[in-house]
N, C-alpha and C. Protein backbone atom coordinates (compact mmCIF):
# COMPACT_ATOMS: atom_id res chain seq x y z
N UNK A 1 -1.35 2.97 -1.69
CA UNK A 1 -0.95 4.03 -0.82
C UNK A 1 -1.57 3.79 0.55
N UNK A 2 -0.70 4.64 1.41
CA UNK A 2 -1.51 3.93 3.10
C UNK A 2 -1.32 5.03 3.63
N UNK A 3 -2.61 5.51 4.45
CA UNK A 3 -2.69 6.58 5.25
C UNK A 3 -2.53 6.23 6.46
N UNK A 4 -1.88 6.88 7.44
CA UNK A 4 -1.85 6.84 9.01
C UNK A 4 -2.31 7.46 9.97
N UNK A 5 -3.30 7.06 11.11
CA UNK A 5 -4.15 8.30 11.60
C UNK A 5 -4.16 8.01 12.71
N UNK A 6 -3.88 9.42 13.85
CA UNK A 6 -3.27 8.24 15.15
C UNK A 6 -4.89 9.61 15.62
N UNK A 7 -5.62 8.99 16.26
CA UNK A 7 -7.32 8.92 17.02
C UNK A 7 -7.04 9.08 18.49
N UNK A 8 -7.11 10.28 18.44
CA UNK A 8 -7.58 10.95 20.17
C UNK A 8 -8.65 10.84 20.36
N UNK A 9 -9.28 11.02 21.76
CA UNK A 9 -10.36 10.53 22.52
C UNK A 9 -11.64 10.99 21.70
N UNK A 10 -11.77 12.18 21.33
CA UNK A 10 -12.86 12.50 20.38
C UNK A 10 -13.21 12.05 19.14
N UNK A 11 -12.31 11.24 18.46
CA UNK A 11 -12.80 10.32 17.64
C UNK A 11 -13.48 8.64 17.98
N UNK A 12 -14.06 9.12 19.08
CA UNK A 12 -14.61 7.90 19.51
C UNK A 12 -15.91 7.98 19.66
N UNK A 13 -16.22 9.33 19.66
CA UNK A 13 -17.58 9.79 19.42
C UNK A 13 -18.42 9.72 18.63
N UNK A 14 -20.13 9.26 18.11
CA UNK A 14 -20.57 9.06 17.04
C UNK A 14 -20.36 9.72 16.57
N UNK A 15 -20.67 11.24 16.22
CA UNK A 15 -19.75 11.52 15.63
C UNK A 15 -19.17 11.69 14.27
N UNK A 16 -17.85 11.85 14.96
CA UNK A 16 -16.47 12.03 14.74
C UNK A 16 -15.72 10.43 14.07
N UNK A 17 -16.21 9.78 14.69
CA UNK A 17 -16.25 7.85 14.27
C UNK A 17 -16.75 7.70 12.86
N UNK A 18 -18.24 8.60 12.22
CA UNK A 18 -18.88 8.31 11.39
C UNK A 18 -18.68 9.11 10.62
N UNK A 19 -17.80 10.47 10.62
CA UNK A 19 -17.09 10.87 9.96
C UNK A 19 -15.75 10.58 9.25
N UNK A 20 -15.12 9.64 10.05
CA UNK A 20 -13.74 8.77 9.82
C UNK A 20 -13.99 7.95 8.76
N UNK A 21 -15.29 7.05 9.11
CA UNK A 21 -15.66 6.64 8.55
C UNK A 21 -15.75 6.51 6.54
N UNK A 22 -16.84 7.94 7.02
CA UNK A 22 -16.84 7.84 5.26
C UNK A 22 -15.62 8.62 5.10
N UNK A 23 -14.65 9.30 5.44
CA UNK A 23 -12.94 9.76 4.93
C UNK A 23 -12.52 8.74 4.18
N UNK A 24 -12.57 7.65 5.06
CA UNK A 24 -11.76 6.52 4.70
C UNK A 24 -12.03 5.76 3.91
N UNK A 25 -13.07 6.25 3.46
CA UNK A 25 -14.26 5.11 2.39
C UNK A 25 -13.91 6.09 1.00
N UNK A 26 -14.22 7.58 1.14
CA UNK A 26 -13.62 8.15 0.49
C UNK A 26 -11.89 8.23 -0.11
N UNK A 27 -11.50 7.83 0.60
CA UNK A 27 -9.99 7.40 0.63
C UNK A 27 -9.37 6.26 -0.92
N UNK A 28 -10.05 5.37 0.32
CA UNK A 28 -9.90 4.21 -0.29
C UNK A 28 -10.47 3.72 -1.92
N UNK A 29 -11.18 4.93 -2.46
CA UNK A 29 -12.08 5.20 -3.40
C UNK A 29 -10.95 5.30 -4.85
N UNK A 30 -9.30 6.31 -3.73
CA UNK A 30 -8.48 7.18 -4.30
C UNK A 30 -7.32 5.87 -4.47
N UNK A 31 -7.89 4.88 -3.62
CA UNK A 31 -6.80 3.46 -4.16
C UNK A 31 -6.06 3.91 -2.20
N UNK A 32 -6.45 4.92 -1.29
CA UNK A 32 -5.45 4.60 -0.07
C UNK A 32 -6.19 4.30 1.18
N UNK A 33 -5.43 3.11 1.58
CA UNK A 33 -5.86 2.30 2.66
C UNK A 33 -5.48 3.38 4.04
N UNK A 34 -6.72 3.40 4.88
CA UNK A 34 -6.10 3.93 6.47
C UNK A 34 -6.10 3.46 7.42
N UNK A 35 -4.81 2.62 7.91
CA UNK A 35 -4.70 2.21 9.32
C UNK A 35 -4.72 3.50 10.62
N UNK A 36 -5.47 3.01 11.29
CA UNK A 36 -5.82 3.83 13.06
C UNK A 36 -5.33 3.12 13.82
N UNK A 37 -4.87 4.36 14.21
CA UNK A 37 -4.15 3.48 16.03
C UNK A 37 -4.53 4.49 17.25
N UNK A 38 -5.05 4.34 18.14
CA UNK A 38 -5.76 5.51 19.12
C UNK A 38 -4.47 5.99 19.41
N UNK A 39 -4.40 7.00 20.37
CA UNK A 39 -3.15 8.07 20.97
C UNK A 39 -2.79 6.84 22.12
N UNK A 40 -3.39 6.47 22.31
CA UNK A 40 -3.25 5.36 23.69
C UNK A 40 -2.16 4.74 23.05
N UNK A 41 -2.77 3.64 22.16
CA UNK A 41 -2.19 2.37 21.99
C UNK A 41 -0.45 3.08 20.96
N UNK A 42 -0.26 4.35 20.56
CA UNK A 42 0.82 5.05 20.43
C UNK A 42 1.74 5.27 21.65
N UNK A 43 0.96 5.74 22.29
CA UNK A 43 2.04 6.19 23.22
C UNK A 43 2.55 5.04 24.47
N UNK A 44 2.02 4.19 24.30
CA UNK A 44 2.07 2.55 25.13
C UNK A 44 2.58 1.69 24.48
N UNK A 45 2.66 1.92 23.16
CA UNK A 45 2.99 0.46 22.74
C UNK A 45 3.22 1.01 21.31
N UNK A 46 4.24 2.03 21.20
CA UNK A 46 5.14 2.35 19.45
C UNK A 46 5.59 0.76 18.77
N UNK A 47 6.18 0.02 19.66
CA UNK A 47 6.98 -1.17 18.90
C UNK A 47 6.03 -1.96 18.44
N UNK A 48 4.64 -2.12 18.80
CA UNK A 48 4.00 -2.32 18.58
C UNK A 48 2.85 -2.27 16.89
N UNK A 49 2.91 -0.59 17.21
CA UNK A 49 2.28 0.09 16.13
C UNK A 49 3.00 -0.05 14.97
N UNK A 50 4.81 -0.11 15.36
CA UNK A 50 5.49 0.07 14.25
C UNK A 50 5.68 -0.98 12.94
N UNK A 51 5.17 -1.89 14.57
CA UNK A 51 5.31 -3.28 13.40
C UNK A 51 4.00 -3.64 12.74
N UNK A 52 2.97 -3.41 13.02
CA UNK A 52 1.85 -3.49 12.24
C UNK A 52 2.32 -2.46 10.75
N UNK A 53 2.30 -1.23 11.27
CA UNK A 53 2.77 -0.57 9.94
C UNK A 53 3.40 -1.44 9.04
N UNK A 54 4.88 -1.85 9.82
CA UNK A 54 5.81 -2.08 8.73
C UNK A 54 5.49 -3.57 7.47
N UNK A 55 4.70 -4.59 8.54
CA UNK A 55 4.13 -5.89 8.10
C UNK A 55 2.77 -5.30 6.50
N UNK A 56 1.98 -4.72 7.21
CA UNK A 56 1.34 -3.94 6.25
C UNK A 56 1.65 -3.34 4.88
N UNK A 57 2.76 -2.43 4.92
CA UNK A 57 3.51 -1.45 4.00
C UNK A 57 4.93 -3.27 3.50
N UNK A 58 4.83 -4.01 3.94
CA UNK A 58 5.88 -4.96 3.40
C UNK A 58 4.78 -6.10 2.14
N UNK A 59 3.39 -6.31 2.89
CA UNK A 59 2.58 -6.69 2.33
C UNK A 59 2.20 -6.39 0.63
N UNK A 60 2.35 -4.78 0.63
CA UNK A 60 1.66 -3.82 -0.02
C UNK A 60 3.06 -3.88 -1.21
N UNK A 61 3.98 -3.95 -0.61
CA UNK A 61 5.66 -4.01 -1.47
C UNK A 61 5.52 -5.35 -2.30
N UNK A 62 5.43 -6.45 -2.22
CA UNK A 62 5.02 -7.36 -2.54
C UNK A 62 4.43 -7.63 -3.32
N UNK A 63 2.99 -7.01 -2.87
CA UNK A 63 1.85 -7.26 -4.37
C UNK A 63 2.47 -6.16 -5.35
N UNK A 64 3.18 -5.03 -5.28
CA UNK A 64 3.60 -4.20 -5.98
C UNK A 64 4.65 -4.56 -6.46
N UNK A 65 5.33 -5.60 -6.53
CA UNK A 65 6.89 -5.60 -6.92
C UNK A 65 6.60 -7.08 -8.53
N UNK A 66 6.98 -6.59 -9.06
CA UNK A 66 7.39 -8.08 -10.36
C UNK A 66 7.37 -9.38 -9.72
N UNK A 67 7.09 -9.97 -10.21
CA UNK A 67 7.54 -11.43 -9.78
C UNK A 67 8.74 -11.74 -10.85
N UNK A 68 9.92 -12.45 -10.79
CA UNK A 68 10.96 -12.60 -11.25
C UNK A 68 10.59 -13.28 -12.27
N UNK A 69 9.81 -14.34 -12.53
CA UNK A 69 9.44 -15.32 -13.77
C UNK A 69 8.75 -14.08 -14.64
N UNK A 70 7.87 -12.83 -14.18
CA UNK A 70 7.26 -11.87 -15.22
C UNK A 70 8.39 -11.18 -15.64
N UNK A 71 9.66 -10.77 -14.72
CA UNK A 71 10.42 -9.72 -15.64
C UNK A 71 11.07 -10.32 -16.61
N UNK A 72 11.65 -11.63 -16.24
CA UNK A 72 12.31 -12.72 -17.17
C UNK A 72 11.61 -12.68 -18.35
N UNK A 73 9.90 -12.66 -18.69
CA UNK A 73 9.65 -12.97 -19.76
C UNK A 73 9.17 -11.27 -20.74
N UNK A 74 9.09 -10.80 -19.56
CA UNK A 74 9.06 -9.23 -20.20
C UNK A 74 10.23 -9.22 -20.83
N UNK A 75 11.99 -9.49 -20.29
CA UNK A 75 13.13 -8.98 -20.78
C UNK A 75 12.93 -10.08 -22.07
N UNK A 76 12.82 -11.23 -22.39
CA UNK A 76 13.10 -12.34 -22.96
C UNK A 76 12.36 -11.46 -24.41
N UNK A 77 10.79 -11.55 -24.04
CA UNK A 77 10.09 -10.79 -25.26
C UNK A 77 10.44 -9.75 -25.76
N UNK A 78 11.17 -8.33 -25.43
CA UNK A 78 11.87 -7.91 -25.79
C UNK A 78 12.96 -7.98 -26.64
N UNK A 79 13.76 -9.15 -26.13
CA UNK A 79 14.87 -9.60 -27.10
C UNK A 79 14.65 -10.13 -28.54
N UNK A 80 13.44 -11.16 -27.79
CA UNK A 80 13.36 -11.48 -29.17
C UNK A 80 12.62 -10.51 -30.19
N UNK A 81 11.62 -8.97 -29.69
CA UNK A 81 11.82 -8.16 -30.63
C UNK A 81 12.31 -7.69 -31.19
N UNK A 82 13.82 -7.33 -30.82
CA UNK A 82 15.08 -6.91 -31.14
C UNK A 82 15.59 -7.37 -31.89
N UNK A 83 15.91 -8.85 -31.80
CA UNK A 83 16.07 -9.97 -32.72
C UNK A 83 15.45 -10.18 -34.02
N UNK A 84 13.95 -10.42 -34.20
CA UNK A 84 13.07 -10.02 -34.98
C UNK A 84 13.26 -8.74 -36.23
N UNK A 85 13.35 -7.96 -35.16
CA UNK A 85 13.56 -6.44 -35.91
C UNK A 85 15.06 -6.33 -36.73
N UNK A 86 15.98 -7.04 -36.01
CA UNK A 86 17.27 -6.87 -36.90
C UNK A 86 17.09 -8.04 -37.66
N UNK A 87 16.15 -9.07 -37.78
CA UNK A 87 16.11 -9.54 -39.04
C UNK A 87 15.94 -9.14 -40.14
N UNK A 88 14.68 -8.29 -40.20
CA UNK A 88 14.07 -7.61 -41.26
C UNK A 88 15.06 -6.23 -41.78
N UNK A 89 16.17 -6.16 -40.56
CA UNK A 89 16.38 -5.40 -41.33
C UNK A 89 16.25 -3.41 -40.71
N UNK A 90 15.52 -3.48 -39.59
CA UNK A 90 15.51 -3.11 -38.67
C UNK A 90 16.26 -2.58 -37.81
């Protein structure tokens, strides 16, 4: 999971910084990652931000998705339980 946190000037403060801090530590505890992007670098440079997001969240799709040789042998083992099972009779 990925959190998004766009950081106005007062989170630059000790602080407010060292509060982010452990959030995000806390967060990440819960399995969710938080990318920051200040209000600046938002409002200057979206195409920017968007693509970090999207590279990130494509990353994250990836390690989350099957690899085609695992579903192949997930479906395969299956069959041949099926197979198996209507031997006996099943």
């Amino acid at each position: 999971m990925v959190g998004i946190e766009a950081d106005g000037g007062q989170h630059y403060e000790f602080k407010s910084k060292e509060r982010d801090e452990n959030r995000a530590e806390e967060l990440k505890k819960l399995g969710v990652k938080i990318i920051r992007f200040s209000d600046l670098e938002i409002l200057t440079n979206i195409d920017g931000v968007y693509e970090i997001i999207r590279k990130i969240l494509e990353k994250k799709k990836k390690r989350l998705s099957p690899s085609p040789q695992s579903s192949f042998h997930r479906g395969e083992e299956a069959r041949v339980k099926r197979l198996s099972s209507k031997e006996r009779g099943g």
